[in-house]
N, C-alpha and C. Protein backbone atom coordinates (compact mmCIF):
# COMPACT_ATOMS: atom_id res chain seq x y z
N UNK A 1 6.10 0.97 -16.47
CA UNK A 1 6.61 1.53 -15.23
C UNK A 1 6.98 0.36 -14.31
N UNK A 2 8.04 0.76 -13.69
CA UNK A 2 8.60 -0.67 -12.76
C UNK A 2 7.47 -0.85 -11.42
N UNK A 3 7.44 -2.01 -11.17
CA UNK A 3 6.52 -2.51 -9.77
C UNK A 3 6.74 -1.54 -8.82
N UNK A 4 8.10 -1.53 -8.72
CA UNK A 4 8.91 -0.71 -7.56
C UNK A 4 8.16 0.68 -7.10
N UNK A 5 8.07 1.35 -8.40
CA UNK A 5 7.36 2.78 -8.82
C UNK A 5 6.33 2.90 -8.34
N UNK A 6 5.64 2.15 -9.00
CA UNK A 6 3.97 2.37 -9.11
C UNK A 6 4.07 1.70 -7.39
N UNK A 7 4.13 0.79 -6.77
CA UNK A 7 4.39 0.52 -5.42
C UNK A 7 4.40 1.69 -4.18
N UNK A 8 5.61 2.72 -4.45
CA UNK A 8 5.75 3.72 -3.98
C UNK A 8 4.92 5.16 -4.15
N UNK A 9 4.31 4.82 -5.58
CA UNK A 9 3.47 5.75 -5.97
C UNK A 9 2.19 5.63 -5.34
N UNK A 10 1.71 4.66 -5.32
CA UNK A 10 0.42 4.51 -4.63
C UNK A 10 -0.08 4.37 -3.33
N UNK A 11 0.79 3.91 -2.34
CA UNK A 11 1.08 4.11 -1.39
C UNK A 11 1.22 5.47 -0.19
N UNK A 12 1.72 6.55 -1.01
CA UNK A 12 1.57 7.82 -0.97
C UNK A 12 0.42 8.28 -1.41
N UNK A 13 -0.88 8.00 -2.09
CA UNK A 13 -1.95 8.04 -2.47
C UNK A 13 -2.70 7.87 -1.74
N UNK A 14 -2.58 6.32 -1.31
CA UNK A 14 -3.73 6.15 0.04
C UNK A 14 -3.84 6.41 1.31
N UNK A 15 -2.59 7.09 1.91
CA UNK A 15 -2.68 7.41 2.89
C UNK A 15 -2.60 9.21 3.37
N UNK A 16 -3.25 9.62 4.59
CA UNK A 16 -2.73 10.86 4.58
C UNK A 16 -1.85 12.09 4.93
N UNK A 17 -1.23 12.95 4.37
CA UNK A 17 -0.27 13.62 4.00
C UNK A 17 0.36 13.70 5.74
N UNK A 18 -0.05 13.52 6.76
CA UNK A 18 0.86 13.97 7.75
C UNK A 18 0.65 12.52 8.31
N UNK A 19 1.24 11.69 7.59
CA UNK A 19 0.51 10.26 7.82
C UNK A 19 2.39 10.02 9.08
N UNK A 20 3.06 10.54 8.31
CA UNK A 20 4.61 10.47 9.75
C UNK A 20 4.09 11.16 10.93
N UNK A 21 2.90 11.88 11.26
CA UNK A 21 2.95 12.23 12.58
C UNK A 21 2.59 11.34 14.05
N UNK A 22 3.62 10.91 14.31
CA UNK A 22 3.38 10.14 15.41
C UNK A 22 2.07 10.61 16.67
N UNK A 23 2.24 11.52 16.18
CA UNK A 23 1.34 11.77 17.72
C UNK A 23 -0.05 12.10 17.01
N UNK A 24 -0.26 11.83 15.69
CA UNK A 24 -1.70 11.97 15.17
C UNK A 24 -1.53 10.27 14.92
N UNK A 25 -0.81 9.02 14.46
CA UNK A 25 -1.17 8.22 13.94
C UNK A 25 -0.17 6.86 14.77
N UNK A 26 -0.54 5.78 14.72
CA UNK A 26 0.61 4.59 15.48
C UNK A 26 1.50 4.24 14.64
N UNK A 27 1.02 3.52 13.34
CA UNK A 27 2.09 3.41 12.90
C UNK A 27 2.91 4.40 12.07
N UNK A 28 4.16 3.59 11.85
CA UNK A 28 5.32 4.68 10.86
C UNK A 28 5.11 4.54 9.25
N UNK A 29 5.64 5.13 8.60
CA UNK A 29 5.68 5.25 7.18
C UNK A 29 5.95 3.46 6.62
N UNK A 30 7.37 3.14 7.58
CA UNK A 30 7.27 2.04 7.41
C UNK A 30 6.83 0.50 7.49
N UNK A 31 5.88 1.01 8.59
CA UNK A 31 4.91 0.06 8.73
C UNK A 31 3.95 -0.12 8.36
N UNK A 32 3.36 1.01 7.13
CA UNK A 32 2.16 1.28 6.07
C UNK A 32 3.02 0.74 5.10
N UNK A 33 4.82 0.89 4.87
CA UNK A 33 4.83 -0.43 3.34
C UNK A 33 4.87 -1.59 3.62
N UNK A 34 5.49 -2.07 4.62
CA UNK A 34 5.39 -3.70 4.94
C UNK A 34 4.19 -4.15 4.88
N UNK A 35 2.73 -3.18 5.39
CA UNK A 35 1.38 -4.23 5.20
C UNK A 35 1.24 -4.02 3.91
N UNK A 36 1.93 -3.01 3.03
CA UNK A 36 1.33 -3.21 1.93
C UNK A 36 1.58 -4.04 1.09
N UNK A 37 2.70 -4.12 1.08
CA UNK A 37 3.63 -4.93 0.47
C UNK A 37 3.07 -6.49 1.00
N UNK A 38 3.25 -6.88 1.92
CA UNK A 38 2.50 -8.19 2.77
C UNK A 38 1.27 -8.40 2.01
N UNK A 39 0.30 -7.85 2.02
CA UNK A 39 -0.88 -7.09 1.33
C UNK A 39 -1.18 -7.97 -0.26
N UNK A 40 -0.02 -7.01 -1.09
CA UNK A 40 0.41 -7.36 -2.33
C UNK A 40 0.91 -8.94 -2.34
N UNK A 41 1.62 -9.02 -1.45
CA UNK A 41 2.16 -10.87 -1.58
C UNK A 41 1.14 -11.50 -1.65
N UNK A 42 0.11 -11.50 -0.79
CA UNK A 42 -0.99 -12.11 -0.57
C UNK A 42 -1.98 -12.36 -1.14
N UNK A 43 -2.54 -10.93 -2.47
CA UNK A 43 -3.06 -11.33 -3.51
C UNK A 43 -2.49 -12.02 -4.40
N UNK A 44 -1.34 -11.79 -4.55
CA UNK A 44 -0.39 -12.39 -5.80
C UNK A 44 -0.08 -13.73 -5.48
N UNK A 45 0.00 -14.36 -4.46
CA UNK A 45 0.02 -15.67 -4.19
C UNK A 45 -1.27 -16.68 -3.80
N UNK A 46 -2.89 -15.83 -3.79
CA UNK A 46 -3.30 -16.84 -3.42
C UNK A 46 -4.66 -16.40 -4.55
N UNK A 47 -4.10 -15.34 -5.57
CA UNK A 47 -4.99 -15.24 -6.56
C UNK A 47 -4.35 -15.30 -7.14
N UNK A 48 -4.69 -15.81 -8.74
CA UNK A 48 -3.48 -15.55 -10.11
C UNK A 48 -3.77 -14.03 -10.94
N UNK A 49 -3.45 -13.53 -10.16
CA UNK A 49 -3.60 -12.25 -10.33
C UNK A 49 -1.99 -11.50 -10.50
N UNK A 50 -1.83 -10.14 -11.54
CA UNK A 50 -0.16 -10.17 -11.41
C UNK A 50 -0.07 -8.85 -10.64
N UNK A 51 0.67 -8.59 -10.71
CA UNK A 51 1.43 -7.60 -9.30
C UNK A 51 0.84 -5.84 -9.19
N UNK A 52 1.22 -6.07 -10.31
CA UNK A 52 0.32 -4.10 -11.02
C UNK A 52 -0.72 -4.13 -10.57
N UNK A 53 -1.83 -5.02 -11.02
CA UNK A 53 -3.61 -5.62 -10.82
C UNK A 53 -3.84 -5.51 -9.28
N UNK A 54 -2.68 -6.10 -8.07
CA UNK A 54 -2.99 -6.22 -6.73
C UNK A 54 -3.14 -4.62 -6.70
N UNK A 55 -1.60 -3.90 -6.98
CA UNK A 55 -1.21 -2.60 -6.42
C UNK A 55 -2.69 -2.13 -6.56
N UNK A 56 -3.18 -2.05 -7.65
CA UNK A 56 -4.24 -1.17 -8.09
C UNK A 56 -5.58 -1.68 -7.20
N UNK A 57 -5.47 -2.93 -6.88
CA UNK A 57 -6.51 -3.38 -6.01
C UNK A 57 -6.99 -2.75 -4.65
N UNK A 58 -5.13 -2.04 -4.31
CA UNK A 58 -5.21 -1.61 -2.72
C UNK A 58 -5.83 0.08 -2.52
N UNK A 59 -6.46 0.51 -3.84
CA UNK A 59 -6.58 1.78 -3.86
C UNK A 59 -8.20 1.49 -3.17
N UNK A 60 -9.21 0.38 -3.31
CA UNK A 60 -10.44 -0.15 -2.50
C UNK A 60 -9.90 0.30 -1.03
N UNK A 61 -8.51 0.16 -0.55
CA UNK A 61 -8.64 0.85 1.46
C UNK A 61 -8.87 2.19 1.12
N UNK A 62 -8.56 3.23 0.31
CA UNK A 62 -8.58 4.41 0.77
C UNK A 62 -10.08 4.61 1.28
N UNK A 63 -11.00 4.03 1.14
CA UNK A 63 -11.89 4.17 1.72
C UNK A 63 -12.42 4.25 3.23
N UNK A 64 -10.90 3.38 3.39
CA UNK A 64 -10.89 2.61 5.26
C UNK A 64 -9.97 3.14 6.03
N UNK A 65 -9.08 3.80 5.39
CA UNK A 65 -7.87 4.55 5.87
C UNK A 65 -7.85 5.85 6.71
């Protein structure tokens, strides 16, 4: 499955379903992929760890979310 995928797939996973409602939450849809994505850079560059391994790493916030 492409990065891209599983990226978008999981992402929609950890967060929740009326997660666009502005007036329940601050940020936007798109400001939950940029940290994620940011997120993902960050393991992947300062662990040798590969890209799939981070994604799957970020499923540990749903706890915090």
């Amino acid at each position: 499955m492409p990065i891209s995928l599983v990226f978008f797939e999981t992402w929609k996973k950890l967060f929740p379903q009326e997660m666009a409602n502005r007036r329940k939450y601050v940020s936007s849809l798109t400001g939950f992929q940029i940290a994620l994505s940011l997120t993902i850079f960050k393991l992947t560059k300062y662990r040798p760890i590969p890209h799939l391994e981070a994604i799957q790493q970020l499923r540990n916030l749903k706890n915090y979310c």
